[in-house]
Protein backbone atom coordinates (compact mmCIF):
# COMPACT_ATOMS: atom_id res chain seq x y z
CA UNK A 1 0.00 0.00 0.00
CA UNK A 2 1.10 3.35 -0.76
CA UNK A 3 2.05 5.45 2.15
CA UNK A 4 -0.54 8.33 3.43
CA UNK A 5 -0.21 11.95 4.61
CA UNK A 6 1.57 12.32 7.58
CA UNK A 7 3.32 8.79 7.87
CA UNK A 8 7.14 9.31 8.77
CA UNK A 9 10.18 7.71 7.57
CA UNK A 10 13.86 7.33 9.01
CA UNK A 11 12.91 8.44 12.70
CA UNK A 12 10.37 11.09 11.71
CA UNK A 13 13.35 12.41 9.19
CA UNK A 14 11.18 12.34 6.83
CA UNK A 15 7.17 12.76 6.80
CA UNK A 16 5.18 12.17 3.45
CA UNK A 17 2.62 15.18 2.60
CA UNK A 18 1.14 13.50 -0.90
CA UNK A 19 1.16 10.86 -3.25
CA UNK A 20 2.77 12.78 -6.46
CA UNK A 21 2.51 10.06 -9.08
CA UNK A 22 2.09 6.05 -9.13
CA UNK A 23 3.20 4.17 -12.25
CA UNK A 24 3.77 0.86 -12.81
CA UNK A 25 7.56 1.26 -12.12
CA UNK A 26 7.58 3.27 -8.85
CA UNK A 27 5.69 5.91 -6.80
CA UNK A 28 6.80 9.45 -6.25
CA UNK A 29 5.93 11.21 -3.09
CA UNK A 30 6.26 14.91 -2.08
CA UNK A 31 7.78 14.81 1.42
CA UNK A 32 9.18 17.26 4.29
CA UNK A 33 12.91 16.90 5.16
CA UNK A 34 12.62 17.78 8.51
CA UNK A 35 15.71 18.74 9.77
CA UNK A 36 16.47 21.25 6.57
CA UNK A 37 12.69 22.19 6.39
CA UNK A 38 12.71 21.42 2.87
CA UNK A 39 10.58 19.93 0.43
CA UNK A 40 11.67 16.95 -1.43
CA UNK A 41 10.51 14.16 -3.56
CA UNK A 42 11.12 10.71 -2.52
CA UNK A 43 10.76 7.84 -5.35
CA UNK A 44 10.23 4.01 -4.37
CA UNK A 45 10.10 0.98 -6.53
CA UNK A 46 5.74 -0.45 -6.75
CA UNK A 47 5.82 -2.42 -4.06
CA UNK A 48 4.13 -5.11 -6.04
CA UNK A 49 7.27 -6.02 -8.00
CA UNK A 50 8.42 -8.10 -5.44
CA UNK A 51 7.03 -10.89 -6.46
CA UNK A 52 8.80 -11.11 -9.89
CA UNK A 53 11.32 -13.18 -10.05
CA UNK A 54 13.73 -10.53 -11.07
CA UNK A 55 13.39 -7.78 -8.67
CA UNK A 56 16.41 -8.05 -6.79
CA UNK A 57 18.34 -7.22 -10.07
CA UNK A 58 15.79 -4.58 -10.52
CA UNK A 59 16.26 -3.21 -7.27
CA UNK A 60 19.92 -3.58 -7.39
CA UNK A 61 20.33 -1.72 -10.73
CA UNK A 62 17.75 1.19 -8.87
CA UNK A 63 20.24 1.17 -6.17
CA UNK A 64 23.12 1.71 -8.67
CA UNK A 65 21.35 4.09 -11.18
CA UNK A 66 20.63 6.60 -7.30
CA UNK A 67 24.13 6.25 -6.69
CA UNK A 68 25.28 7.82 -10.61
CA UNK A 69 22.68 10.36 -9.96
CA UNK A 70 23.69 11.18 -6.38
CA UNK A 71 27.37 11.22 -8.00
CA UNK A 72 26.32 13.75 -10.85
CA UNK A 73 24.46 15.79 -8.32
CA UNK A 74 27.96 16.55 -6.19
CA UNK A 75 28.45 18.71 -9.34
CA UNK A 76 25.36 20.21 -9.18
CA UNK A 77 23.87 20.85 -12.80
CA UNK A 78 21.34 23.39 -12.66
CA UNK A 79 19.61 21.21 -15.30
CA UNK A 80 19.33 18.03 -13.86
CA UNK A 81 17.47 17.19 -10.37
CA UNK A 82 19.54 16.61 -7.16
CA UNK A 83 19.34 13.30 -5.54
CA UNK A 84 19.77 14.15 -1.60
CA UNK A 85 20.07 10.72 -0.26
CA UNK A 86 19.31 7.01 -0.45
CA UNK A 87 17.93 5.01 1.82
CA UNK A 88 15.59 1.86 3.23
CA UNK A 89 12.72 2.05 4.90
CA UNK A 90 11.49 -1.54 5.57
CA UNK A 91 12.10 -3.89 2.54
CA UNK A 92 11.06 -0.05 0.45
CA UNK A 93 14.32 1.25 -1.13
CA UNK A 94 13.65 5.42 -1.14
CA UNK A 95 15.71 7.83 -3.76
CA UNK A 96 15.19 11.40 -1.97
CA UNK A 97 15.46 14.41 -4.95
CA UNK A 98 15.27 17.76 -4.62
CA UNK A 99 11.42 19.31 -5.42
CA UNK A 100 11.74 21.44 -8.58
CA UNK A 101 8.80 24.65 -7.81
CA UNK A 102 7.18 25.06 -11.51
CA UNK A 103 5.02 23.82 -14.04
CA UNK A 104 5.73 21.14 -16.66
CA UNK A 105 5.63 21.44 -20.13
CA UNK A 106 2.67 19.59 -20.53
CA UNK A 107 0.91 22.19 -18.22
CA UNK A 108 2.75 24.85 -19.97
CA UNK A 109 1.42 23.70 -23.32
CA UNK A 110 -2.31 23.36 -21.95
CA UNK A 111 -2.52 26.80 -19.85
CA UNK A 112 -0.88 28.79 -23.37
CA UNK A 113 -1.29 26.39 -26.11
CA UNK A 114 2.00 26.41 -28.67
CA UNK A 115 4.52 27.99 -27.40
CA UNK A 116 7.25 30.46 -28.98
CA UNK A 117 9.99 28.78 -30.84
CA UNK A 118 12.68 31.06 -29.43
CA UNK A 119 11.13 30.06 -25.91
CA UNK A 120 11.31 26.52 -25.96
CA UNK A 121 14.61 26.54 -27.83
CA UNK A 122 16.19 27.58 -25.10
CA UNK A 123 14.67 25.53 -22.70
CA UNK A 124 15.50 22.18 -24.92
CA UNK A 125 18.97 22.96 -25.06
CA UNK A 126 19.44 23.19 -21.68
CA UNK A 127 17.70 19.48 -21.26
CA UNK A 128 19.77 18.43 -24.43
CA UNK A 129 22.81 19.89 -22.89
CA UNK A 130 21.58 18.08 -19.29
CA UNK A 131 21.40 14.62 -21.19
CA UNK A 132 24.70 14.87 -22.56
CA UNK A 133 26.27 14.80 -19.07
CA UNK A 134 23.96 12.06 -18.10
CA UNK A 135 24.87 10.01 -21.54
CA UNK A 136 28.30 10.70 -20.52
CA UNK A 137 27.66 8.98 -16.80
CA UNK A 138 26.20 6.21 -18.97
CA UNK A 139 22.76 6.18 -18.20
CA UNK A 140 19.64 6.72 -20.40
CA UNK A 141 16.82 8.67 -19.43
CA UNK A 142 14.45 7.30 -21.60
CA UNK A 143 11.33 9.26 -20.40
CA UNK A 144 12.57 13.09 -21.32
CA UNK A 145 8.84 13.47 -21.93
CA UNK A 146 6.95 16.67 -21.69
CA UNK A 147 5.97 15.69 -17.87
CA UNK A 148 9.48 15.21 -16.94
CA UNK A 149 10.70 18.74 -18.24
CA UNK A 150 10.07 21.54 -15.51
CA UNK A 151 10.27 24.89 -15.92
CA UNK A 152 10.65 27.44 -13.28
CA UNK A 153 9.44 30.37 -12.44
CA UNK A 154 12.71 31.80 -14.07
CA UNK A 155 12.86 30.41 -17.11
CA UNK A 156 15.60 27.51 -16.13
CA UNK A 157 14.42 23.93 -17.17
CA UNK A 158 15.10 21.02 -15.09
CA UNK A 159 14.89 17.25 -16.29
CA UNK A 160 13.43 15.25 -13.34
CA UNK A 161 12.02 11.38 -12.29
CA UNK A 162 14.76 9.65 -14.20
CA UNK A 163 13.49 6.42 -15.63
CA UNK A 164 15.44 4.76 -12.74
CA UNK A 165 15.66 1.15 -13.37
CA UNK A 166 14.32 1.37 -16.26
CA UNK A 167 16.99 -0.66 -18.29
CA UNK A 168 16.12 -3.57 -16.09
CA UNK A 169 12.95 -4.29 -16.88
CA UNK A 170 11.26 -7.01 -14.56
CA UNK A 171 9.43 -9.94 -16.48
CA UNK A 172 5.95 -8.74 -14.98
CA UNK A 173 6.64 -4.82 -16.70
CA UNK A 174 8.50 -6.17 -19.78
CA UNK A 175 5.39 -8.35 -20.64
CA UNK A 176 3.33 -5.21 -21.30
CA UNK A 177 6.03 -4.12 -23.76
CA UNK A 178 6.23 -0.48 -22.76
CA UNK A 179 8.56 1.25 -21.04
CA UNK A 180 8.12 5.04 -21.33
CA UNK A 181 5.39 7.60 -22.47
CA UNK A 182 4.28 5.65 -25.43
CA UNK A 183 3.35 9.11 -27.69
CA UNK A 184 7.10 10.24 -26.67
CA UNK A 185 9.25 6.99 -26.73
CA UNK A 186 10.60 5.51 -30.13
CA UNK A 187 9.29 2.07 -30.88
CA UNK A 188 12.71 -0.20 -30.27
CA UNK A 189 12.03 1.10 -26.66
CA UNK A 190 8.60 0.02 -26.00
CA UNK A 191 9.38 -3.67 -28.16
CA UNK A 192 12.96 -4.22 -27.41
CA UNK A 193 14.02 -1.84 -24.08
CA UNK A 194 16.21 -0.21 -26.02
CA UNK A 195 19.29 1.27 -23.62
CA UNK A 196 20.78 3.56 -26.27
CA UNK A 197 21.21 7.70 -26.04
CA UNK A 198 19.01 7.43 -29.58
CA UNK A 199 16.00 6.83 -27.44
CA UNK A 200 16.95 10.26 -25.44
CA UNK A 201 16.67 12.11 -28.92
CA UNK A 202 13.81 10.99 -30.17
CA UNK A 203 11.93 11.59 -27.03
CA UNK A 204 13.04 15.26 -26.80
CA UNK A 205 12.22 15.83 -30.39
CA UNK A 206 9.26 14.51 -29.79
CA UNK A 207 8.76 16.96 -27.04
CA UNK A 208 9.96 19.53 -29.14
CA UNK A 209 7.03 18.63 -31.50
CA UNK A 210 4.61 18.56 -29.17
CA UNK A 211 5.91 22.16 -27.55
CA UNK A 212 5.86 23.73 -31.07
CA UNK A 213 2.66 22.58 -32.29
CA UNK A 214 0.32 22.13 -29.18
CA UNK A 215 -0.27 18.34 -30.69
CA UNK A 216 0.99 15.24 -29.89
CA UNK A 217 3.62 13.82 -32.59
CA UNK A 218 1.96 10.13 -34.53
CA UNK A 219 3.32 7.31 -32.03
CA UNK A 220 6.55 5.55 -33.35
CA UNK A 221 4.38 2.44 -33.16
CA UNK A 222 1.96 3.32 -35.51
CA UNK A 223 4.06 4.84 -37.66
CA UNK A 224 5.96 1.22 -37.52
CA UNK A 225 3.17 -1.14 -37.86
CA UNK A 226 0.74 0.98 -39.89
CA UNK A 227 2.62 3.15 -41.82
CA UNK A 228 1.09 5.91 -40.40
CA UNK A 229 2.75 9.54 -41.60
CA UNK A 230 4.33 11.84 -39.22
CA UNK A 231 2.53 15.01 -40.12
CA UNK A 232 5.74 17.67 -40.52
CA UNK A 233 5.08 20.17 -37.01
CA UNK A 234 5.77 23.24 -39.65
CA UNK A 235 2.31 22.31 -41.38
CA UNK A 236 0.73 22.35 -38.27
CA UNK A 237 2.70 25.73 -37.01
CA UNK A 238 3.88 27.61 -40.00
CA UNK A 239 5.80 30.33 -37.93
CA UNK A 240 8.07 27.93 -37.13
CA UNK A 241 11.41 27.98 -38.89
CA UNK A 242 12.89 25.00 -41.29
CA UNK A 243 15.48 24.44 -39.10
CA UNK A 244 13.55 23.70 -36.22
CA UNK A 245 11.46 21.75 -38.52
CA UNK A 246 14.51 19.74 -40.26
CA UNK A 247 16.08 19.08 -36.60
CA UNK A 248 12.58 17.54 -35.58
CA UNK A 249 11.81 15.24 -38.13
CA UNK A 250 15.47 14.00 -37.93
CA UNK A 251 15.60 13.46 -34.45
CA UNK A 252 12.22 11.91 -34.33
CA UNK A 253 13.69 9.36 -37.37
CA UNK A 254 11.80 5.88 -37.26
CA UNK A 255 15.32 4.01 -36.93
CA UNK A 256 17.45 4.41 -34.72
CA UNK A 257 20.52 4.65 -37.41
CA UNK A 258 19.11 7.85 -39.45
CA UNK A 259 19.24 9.59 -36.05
CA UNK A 260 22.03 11.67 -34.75
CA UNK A 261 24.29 9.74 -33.03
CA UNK A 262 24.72 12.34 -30.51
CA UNK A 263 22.47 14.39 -27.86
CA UNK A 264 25.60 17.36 -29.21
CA UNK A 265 25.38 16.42 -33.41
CA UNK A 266 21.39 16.75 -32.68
CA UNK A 267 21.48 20.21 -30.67
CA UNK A 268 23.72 21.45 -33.67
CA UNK A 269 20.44 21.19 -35.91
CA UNK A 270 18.95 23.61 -33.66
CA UNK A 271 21.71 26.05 -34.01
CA UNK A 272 21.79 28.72 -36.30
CA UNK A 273 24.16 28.64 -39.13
CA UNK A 274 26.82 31.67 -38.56
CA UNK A 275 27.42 33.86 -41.22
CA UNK A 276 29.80 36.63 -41.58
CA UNK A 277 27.86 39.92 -41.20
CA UNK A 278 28.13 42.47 -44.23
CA UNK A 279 29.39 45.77 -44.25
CA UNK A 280 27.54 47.57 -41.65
CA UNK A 281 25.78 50.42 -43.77
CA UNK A 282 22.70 51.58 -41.89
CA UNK A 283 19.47 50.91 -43.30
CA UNK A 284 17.30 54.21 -43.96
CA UNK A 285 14.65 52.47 -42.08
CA UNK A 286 16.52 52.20 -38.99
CA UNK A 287 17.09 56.14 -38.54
CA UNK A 288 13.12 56.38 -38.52
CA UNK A 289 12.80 53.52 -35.82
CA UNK A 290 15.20 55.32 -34.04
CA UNK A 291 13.48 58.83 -33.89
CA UNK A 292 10.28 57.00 -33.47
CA UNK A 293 11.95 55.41 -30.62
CA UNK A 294 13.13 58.89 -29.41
CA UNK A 295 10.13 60.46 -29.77
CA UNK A 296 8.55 57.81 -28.22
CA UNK A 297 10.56 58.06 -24.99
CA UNK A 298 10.69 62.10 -25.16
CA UNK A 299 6.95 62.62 -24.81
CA UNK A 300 6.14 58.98 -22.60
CA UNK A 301 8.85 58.52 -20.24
CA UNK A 302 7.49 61.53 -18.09
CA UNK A 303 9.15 60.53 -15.02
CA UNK A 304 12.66 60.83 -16.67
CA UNK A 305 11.66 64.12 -18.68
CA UNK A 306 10.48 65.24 -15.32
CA UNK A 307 13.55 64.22 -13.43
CA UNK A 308 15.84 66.16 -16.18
CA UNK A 309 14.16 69.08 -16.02
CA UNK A 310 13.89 69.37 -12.02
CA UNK A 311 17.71 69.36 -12.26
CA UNK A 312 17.95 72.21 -14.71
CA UNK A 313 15.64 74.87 -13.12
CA UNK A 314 16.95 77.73 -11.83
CA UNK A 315 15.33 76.90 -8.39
CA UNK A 316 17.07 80.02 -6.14
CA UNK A 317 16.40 82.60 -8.45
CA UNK A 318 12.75 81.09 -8.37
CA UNK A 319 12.77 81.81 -5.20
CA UNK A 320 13.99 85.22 -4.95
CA UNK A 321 11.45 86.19 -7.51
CA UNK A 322 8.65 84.61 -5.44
CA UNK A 323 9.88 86.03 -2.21
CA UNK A 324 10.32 89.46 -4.32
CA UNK A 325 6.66 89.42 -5.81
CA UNK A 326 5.20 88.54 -2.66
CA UNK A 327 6.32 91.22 -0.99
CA UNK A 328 4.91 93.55 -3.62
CA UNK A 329 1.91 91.93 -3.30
CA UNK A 330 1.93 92.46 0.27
CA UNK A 331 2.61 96.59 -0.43
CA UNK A 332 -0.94 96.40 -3.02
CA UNK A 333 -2.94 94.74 -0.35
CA UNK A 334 -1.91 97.55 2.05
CA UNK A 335 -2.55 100.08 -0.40
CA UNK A 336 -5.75 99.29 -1.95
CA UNK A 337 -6.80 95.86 -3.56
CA UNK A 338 -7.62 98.04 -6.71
CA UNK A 339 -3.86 97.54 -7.85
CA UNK A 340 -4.15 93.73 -8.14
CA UNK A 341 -5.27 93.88 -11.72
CA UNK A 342 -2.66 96.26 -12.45
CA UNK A 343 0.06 94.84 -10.88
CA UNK A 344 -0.60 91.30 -12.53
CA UNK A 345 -0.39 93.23 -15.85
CA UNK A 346 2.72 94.57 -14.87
CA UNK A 347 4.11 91.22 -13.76
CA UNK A 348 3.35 89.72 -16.78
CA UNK A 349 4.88 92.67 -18.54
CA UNK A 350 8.25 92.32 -16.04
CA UNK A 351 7.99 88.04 -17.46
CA UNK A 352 7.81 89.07 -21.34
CA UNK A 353 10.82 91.54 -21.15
CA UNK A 354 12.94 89.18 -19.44
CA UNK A 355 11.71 86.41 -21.82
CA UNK A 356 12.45 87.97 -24.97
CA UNK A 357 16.09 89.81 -24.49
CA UNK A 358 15.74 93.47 -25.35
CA UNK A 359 13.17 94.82 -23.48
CA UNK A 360 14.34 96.38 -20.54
CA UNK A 361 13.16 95.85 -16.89
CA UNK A 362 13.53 99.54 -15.91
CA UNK A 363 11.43 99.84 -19.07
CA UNK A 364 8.89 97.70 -17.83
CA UNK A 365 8.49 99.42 -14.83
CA UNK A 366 7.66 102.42 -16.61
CA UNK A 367 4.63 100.32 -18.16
CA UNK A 368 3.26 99.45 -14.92
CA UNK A 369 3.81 103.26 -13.49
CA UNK A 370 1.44 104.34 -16.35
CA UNK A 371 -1.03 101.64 -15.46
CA UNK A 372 -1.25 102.15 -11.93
CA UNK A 373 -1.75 105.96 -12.95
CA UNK A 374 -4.50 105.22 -15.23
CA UNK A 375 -6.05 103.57 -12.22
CA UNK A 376 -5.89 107.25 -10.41
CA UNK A 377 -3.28 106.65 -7.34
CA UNK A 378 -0.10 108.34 -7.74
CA UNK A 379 1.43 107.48 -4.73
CA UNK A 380 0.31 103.90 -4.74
CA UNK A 381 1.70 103.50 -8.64
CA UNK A 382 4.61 104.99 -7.88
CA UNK A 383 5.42 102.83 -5.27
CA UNK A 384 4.22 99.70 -6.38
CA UNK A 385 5.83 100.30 -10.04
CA UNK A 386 9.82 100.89 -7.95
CA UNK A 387 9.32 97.87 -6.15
CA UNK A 388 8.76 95.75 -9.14
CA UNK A 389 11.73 97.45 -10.77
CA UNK A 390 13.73 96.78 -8.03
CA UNK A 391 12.57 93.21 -7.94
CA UNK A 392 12.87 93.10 -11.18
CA UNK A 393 16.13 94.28 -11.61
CA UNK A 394 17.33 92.11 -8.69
CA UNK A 395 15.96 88.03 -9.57
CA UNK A 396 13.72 88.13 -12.75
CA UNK A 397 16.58 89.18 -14.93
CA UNK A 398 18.76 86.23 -13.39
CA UNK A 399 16.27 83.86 -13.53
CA UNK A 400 15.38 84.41 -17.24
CA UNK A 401 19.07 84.54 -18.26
CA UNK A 402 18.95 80.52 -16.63
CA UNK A 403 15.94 79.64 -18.40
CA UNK A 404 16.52 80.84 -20.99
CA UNK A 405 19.44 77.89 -21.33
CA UNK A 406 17.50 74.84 -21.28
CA UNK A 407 13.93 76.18 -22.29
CA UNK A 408 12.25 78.31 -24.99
CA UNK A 409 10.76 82.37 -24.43
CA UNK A 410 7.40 80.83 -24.26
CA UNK A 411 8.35 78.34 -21.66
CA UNK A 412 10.37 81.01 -19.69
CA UNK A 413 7.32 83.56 -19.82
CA UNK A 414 4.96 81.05 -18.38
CA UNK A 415 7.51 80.19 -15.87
CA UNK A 416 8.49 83.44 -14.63
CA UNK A 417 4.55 84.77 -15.16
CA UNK A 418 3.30 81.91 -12.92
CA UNK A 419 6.38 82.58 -10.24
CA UNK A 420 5.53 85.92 -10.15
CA UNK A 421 1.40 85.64 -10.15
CA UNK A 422 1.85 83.48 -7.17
CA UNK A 423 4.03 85.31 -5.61
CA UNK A 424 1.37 88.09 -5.32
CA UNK A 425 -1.34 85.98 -4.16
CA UNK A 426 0.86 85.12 -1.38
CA UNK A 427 1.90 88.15 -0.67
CA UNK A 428 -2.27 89.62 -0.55
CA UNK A 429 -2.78 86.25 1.26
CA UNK A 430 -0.29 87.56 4.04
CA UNK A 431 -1.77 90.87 4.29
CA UNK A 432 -5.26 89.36 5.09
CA UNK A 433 -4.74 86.42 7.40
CA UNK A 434 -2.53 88.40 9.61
CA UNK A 435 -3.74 92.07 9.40
């Protein structure tokens, strides 16, 4: 019987949470590790095995197979899962891995459908790349399936649940002739156990298919005993590109022979063939992306703009001229609140000379004398109109000169007009609230 939630193993080093999968080689739990407070998966051989009459060499090639993998994870390969340890519980022989986070490609394929080809390219090569190394440790996978290929949250692929044993088959598996994901696994291993890296190529191509075209490949056996076509994965998917499309169908070759030899001669399909660039002359086209792209970013990336031009304002002449205008607008209130009108015309006056070079401020001044006269208060004008030339003459001149660097007249009017404007509100503001 499988073991339930909760039931601990190795001294309560170990305590199960979930039955992961059960097939007819093993079952794969999800477990705690205790002492790290970590979750890992723990594989087992079906318990129902033991009754063939070859189990011990099945368990005893299990037993070697966890060691390899224990001895490839001391190198850790960030594509291939880390065993953690190896143990016995009872007469159950455990493999402890590490827990990959993620979703398969199978669930990757059903949540989006096909997926990009520049996506999953990179994500084969790194499982193509993670089967050389285990090739090289001589084992086989021979179930790099779509359920077997993880992908986490960052992009990194990881191969996991080895076929473990799986060369070994016992009398009361080998019976049912399959060994593998039959829509995935080439036909000499499902009728003969094939232990060859061949069977590693054609089920990632296969995978590759299935990735590219959100459709299952035709099984190798029907395509044996019936003769049934393997539909070519660019008719399905036209975006795809003929390389990716050549690399399948040779991969996913009926014999054995007309494959690649090699997990490395097979990834070189995928690669693209180098060419030496031409002259670099730049295309007409590209000067209009790029001041598409610039105008793009000069009138959407407000925060930058906004940054930029905090940096470049004047921001203590500013100040003097708001400090300076509120004082005149201080001196209006205590005169008589008839001058407000005035002495906004006047300000904006003052904020065109000093916009557009060549009009005086003493000039100005003059302007807003006559004004304030118009308005019948001589002593009140004159006043109002020398402390404007003063202020004038002391910050708006400086300010506008600054401005005048990094923006255009109309910009530094409105500047200097609002500055000022406010400065008088203020300054009437004062007069009220505290007098």
């Amino acid at each position: 019987m499988p073991w339930i939630a909760g039931q601990q193993l190795q001294g309560g080093k170990y305590v199960i949470k979930k039955v992961l999968g059960q097939g007819g080689f093993g079952i794969t739990y999800k477990a705690l590790h205790v002492e790290l407070n970590q979750t890992v998966v723990i594989k087992t051989p079906n318990e129902y095995l033991s009754h063939d009459p070859e189990y011990e060499k099945y368990i005893e090639r299990f037993i070697q197979e966890g060691r390899i993998l224990a001895r490839l994870s001391k190198d850790r390969h960030p594509h291939i899962v880390g065993v953690i340890d190896l143990f016995r519980e009872g007469a159950t022989h455990c493999l402890v891995m590490d827990f990959v986070e993620g979703e398969n490609l199978f669930e990757a394929v059903k949540r989006r459908g096909a997926l990009p080809e520049a996506e999953i390219l990179l994500c084969i090569r790194q499982i193509g790349e993670a089967l050389s190394v285990v090739h090289q440790a001589g084992l086989v996978h021979r179930d790099a399936h779509p359920g077997n290929i993880m992908v986490r949250r960052n992009g990194k692929a990881v191969l996991i649940d080895f076929g473990i044993a799986k060369e070994l088959l016992p009398k009361t598996l080998s019976s049912k002739g399959i060994a593998g994901n039959e829509g995935f696994a080439p036909y000499e291993q499902m009728s003969r156990g094939s232990r060859e890296p061949t069977v590693d190529i054609y089920c990632l191509a296969a995978t590759l298919y299935y990735v590219v075209t959100g459709q299952p490949p035709t099984t190798s056996l029907a395509r044996k005993l019936h003769n049934t076509p393997l539909i070519p994965p660019k008719q399905i998917n036209p975006s795809i590109s003929d390389r990716l499309n050549k690399a399948v169908f040779k991969g996913m070759a009926l014999e054995a022979k007309d494959r690649p030899q090699s997990m490395q001669a097979w990834l070189a399909m995928l690669e693209k063939v180098k060419q030496t660039p031409p002259p670099s002359v730049e295309p007409a086209h590209k000067k209009y992306v790029f001041k598409a792209t610039n105008l793009g970013k000069k009138y959407f990336d407000v925060p930058q703009l906004l940054r930029k031009r905090c940096k470049i304002i004047p921001w203590g002449w500013l100040i003097g001229v708001l400090l300076s205008y509120l004082l005149i607008g201080y001196l209006l209130a205590a005169f008589n609140a008839v001058y407000i009108l005035s002495a906004v015309a006047g300000t904006v006056a003052v904020a065109v000379a000093v916009a557009v070079p060549g009009a005086g401020t003493w000039a100005v001044a003059l302007v807003v004398t006559g004004t304030l006269a118009v308005a019948g208060a001589w002593v009140g004008a004159l006043a109002v109109a020398w402390a404007m030339a003063v202020a004038g003459a002391w910050s708006v001149p400086a300010a506008g000169d600054e401005l005048r660097k990094f923006f255009s007249k109309f910009h530094t009017f409105l500047i200097l007009a609002s500055t000022s404007s406010i400065g008088l509100g203020l300054g009437w503001l004062v007069y009220v609230i505290f007098l």
